[in-house]
C-alpha atoms as a PDB file:
ATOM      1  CA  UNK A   1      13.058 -45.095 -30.731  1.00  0.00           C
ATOM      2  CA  UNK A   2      13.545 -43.567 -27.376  1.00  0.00           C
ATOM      3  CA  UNK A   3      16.831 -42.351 -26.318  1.00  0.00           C
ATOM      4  CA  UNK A   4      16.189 -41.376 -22.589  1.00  0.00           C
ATOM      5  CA  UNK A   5      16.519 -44.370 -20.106  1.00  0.00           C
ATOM      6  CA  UNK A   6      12.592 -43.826 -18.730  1.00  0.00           C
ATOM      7  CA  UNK A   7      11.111 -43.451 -22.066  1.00  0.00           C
ATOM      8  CA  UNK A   8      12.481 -46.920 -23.329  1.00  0.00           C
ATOM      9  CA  UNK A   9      11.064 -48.157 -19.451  1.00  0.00           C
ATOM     10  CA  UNK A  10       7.377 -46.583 -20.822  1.00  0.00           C
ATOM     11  CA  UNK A  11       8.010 -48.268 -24.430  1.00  0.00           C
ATOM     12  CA  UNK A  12       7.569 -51.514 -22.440  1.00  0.00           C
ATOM     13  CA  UNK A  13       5.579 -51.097 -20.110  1.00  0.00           C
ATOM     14  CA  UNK A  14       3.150 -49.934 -22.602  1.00  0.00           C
ATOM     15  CA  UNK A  15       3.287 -53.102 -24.770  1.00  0.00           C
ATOM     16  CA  UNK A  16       2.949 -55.004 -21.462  1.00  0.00           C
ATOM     17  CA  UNK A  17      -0.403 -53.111 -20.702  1.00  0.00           C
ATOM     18  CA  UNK A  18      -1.569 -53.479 -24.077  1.00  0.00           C
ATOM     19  CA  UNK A  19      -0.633 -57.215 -24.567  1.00  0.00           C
ATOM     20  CA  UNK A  20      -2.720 -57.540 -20.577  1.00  0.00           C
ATOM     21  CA  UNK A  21      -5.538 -55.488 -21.891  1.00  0.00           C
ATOM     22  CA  UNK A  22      -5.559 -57.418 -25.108  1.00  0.00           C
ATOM     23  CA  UNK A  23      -6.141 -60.485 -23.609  1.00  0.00           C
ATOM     24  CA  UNK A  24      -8.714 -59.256 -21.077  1.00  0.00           C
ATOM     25  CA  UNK A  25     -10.573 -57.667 -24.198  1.00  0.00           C
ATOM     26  CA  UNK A  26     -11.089 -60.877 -26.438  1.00  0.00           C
ATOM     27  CA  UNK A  27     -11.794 -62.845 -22.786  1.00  0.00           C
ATOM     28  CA  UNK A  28     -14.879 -60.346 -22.781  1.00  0.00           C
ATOM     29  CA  UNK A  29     -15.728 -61.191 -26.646  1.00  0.00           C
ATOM     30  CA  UNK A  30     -15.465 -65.398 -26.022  1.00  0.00           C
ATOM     31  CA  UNK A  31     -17.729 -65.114 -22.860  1.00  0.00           C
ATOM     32  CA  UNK A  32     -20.002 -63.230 -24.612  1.00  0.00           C
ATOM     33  CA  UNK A  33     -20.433 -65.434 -27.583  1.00  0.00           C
ATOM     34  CA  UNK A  34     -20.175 -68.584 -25.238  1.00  0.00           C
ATOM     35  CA  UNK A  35     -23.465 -66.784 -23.555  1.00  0.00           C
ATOM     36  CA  UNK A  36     -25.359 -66.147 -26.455  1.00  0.00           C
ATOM     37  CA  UNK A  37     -24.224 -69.658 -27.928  1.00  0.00           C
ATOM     38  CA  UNK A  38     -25.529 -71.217 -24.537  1.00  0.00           C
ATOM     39  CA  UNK A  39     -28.985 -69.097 -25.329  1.00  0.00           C
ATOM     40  CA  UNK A  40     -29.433 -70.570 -28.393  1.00  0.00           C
ATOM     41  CA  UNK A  41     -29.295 -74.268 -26.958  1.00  0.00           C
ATOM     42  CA  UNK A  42     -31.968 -73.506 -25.083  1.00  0.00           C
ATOM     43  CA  UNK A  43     -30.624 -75.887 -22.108  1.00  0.00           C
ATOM     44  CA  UNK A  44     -30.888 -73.418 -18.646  1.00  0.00           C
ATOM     45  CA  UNK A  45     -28.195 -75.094 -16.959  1.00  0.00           C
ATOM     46  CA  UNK A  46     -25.781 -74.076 -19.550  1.00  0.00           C
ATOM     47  CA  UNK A  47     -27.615 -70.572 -19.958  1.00  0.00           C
ATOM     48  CA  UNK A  48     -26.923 -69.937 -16.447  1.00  0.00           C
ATOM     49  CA  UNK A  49     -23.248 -71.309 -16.067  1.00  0.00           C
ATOM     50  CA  UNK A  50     -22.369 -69.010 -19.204  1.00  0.00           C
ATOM     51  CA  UNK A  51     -24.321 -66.058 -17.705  1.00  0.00           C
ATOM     52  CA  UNK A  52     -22.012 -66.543 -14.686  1.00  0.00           C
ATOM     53  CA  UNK A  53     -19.009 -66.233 -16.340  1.00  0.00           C
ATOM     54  CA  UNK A  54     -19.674 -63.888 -18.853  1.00  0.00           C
ATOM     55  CA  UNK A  55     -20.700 -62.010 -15.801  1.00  0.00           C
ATOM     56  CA  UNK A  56     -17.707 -62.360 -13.806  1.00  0.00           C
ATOM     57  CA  UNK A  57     -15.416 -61.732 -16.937  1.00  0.00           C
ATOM     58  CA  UNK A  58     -17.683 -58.388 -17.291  1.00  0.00           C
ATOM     59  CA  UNK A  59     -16.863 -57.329 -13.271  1.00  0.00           C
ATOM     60  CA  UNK A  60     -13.009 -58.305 -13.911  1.00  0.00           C
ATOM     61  CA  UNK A  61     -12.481 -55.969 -16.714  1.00  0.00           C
ATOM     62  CA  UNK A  62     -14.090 -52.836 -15.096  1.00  0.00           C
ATOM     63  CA  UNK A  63     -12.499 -53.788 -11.704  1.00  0.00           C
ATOM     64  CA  UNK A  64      -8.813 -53.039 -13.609  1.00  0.00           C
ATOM     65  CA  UNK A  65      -9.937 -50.666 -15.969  1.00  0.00           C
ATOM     66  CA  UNK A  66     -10.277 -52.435 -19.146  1.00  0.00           C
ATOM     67  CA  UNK A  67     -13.597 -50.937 -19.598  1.00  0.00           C
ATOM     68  CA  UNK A  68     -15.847 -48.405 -17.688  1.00  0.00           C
ATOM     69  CA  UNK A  69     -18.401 -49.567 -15.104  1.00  0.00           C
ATOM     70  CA  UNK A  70     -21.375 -47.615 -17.294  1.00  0.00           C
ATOM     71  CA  UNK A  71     -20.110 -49.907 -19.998  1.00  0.00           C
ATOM     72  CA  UNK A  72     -19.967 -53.111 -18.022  1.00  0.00           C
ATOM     73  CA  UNK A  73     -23.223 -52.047 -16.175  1.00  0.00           C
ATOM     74  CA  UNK A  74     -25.192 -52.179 -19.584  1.00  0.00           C
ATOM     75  CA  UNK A  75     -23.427 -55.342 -20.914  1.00  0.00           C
ATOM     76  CA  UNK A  76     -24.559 -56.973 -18.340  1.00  0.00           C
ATOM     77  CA  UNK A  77     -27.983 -55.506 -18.393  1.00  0.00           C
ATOM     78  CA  UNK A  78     -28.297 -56.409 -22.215  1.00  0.00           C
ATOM     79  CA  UNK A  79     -27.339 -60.159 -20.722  1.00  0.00           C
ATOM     80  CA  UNK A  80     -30.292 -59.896 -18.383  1.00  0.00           C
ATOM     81  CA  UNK A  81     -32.236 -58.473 -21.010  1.00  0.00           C
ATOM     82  CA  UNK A  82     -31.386 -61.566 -22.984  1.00  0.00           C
ATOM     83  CA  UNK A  83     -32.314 -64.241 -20.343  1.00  0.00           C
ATOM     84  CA  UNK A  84     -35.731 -62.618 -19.427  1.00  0.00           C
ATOM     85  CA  UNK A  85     -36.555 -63.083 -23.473  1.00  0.00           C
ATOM     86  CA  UNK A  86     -35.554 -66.278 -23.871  1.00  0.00           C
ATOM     87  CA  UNK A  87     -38.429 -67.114 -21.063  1.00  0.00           C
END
């Protein structure tokens, strides 16, 4: 354990961050799978609602870091990629 005042102020900060991050992370996961779920009923309204979100959960994790924009650029290119071979 820390003994210095600032170090113990890091200690939680960090398991703040990584609790926030955590959460952000398996957000990503259950959009995803609610996505590929919705592809696999075949039924375009809830193809694109799902797309949408899993979208917008995609642009909220790179906005604060979570993940890098390359990596949220090709996650949601793989979505696209998805939709265009459904149809």
């Amino acid at each position: 354990m820390p003994i210095i005042k600032s170090a113990k102020k890091r200690v939680r900060v960090a398991a703040k961050a990584s609790i926030r991050n955590n959460r952000a992370k398996r957000n990503l996961r259950e959009a995803a799978k609610a996505f590929y779920a919705a592809l696999a009923s075949g039924k375009a309204d809830k193809i694109t609602i799902a797309h949408q979100q899993a979208v917008s959960t995609i642009d909220i994790a790179a906005k604060k870091n979570i993940i890098h924009k390359n990596k949220a650029s090709r996650h949601k290119s793989r979505l696209n990629a998805a939709i265009k071979a459904m149809a």
